[in-house]
C-alpha atoms as a PDB file:
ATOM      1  CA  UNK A   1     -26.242 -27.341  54.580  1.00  0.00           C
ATOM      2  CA  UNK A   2     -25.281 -23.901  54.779  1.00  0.00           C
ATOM      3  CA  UNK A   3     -21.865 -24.748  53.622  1.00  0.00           C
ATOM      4  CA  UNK A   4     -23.083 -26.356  50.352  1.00  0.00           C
ATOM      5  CA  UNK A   5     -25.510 -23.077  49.807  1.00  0.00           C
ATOM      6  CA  UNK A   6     -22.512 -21.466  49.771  1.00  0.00           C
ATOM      7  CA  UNK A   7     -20.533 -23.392  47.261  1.00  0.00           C
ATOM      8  CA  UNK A   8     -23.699 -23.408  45.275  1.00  0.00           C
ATOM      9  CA  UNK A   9     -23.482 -19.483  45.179  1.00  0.00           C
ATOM     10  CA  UNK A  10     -20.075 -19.296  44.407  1.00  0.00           C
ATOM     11  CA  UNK A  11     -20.356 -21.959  41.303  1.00  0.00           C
ATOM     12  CA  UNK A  12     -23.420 -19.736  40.265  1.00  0.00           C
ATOM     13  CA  UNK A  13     -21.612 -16.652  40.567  1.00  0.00           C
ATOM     14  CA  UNK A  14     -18.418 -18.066  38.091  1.00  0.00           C
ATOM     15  CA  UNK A  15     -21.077 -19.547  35.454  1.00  0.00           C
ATOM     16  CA  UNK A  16     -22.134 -16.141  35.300  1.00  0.00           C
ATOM     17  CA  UNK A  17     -19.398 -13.910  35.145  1.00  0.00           C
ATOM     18  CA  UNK A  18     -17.572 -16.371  32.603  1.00  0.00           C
ATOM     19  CA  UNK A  19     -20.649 -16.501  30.316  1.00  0.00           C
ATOM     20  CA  UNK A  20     -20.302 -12.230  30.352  1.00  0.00           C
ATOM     21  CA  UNK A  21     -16.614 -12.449  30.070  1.00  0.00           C
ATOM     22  CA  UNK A  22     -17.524 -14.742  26.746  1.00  0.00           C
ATOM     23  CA  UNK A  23     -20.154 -11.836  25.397  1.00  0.00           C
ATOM     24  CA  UNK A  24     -17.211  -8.924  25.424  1.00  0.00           C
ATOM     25  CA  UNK A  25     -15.213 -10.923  23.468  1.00  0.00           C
ATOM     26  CA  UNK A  26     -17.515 -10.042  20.615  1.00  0.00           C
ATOM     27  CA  UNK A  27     -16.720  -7.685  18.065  1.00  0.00           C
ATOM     28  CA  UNK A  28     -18.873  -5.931  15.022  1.00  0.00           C
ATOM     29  CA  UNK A  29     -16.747  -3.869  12.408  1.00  0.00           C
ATOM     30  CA  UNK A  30     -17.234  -2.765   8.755  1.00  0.00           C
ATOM     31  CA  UNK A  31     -14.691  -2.634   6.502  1.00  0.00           C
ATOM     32  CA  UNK A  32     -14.471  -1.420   2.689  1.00  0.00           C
ATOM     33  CA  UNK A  33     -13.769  -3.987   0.806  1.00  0.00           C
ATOM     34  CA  UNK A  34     -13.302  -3.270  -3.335  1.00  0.00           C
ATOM     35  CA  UNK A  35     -15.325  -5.651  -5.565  1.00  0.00           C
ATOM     36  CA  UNK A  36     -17.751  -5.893  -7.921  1.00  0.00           C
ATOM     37  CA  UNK A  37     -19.827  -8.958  -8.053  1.00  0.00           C
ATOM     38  CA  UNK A  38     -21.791 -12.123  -6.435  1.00  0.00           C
ATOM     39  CA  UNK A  39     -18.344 -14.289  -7.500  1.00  0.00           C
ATOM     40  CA  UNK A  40     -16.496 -11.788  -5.241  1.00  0.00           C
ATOM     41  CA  UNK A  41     -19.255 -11.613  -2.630  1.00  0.00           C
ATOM     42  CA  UNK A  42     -18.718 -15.442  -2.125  1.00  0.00           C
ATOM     43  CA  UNK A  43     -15.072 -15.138  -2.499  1.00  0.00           C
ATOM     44  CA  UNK A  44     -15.016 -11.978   0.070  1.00  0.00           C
ATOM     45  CA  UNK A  45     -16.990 -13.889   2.808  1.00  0.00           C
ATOM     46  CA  UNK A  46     -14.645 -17.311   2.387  1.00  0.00           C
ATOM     47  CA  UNK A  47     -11.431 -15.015   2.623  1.00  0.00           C
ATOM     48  CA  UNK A  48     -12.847 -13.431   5.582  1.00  0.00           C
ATOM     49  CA  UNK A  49     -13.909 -16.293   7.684  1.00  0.00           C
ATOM     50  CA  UNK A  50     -10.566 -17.485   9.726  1.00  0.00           C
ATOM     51  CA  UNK A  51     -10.338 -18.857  13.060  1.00  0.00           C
ATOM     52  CA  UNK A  52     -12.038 -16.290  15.189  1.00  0.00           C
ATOM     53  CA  UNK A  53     -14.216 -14.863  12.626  1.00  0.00           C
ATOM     54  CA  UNK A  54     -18.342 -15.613  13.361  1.00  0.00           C
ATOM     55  CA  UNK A  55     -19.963 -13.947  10.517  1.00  0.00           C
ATOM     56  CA  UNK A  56     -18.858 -12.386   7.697  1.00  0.00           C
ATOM     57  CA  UNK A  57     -21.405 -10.129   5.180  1.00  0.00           C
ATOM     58  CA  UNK A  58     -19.954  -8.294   2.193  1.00  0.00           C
ATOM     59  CA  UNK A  59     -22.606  -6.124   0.284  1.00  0.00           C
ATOM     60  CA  UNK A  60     -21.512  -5.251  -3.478  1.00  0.00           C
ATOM     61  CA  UNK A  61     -24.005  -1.957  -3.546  1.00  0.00           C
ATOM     62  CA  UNK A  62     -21.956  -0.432  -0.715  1.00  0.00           C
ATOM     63  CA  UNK A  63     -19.099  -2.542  -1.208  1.00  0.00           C
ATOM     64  CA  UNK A  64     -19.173  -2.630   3.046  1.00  0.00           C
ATOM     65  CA  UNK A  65     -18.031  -6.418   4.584  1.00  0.00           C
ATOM     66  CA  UNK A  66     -19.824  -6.527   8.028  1.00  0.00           C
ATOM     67  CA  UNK A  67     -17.359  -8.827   9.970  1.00  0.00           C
ATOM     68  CA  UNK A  68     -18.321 -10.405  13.752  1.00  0.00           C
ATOM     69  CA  UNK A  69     -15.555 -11.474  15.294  1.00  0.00           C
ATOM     70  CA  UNK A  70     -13.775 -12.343  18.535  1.00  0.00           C
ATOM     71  CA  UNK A  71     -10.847 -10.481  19.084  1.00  0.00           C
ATOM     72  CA  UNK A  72      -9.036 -12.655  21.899  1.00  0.00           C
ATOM     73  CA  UNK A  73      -9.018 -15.265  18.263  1.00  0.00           C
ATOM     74  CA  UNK A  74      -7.949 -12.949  15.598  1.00  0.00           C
ATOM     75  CA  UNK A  75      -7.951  -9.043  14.351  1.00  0.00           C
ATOM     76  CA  UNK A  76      -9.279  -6.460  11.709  1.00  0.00           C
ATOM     77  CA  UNK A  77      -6.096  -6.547  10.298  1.00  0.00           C
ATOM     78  CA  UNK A  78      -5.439 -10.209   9.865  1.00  0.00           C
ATOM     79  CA  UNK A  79      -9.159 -10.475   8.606  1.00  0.00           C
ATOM     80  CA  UNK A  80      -8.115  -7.371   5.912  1.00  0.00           C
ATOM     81  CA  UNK A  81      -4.878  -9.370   5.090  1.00  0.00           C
ATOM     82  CA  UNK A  82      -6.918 -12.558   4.528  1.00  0.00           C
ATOM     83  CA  UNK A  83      -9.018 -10.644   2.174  1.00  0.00           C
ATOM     84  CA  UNK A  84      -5.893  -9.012   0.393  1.00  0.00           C
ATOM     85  CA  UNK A  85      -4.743 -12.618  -0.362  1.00  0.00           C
ATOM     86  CA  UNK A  86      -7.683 -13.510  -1.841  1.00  0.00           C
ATOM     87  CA  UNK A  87      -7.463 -10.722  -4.812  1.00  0.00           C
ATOM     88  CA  UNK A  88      -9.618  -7.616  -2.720  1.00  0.00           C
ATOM     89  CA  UNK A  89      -8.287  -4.777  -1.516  1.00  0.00           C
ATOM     90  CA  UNK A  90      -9.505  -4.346   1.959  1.00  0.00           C
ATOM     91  CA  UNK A  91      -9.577  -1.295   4.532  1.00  0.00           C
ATOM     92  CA  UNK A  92      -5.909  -0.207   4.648  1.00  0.00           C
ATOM     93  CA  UNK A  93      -4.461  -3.854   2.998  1.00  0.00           C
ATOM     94  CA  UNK A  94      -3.696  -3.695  -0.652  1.00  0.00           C
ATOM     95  CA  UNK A  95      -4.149  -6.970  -2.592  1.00  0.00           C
ATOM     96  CA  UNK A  96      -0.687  -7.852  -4.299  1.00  0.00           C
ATOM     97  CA  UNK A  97      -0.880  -7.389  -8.044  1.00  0.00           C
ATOM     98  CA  UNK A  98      -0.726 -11.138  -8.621  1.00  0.00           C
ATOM     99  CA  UNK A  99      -3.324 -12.116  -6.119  1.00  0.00           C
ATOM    100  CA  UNK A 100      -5.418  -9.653  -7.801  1.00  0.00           C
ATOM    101  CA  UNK A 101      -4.733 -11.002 -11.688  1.00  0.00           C
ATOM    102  CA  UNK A 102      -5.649 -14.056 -10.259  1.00  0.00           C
ATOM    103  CA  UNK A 103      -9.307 -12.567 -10.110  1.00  0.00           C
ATOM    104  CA  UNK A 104     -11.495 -13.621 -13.081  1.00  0.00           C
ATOM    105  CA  UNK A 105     -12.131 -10.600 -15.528  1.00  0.00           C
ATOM    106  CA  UNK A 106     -15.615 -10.101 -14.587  1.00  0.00           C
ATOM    107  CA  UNK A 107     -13.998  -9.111 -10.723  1.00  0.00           C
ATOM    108  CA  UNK A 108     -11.660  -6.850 -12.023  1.00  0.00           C
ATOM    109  CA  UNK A 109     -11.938  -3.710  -9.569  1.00  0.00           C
ATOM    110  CA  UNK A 110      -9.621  -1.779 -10.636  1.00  0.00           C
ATOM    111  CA  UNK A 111      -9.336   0.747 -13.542  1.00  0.00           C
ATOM    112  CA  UNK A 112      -6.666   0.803 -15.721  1.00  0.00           C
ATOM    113  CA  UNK A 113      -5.609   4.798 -14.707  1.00  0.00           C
ATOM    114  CA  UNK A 114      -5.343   3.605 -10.610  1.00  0.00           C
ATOM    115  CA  UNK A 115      -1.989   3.061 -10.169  1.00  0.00           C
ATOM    116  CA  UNK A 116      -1.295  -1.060  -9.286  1.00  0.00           C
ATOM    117  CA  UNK A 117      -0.869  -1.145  -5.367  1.00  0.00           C
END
């Protein structure tokens, strides 16, 4: 009896410490991401979930993506360079000029004096 109390605290003890090890593997970032309406909001948030990615929540005042995320899956940067593909420049990732004249007009973020990254 005593030897299956035993085994019963040891299987208790791994349930729990691989349910915390599953909690740190949670990240919350923001990230600037350039846009400038609810067609790029939707767009944003599609480019931005990828494997890894658990929520994604661009707002178009602040022009902030709030991105939850597991980092053991994926990272900020991949997420930004997801983002850059679709058309957005985002954090330190630069959307290439034709993934960005791929944008429809009313998306266009960028003036006409910023130089073309």
């Amino acid at each position: 009896m005593k030897r299956i109390s035993g085994l019963l605290a040891i299987l208790l003890i791994a349930v729990n410490f691989s349910f915390a090890q599953g909690k740190k593997d949670i990240a919350t970032e923001k990230i600037t991401v350039q846009g400038t309406c609810n067609q790029c909001k939707k767009r944003i948030e599609d480019a931005a979930y990828s494997p890894g990615v658990k929520r994604a929540e661009w707002n178009k005042d602040t022009k902030e993506l709030t991105v939850t995320y597991k980092p053991s899956k994926t990272s900020l940067q991949k997420i930004e360079e997801h983002i850059a593909r679709a058309g957005h420049d985002a954090g330190d990732v630069h959307a290439t000029d034709s993934a960005y004249n791929q944008l429809p007009e009313c998306c266009a973020y960028k003036s006409e004096h910023v130089e073309a990254h």
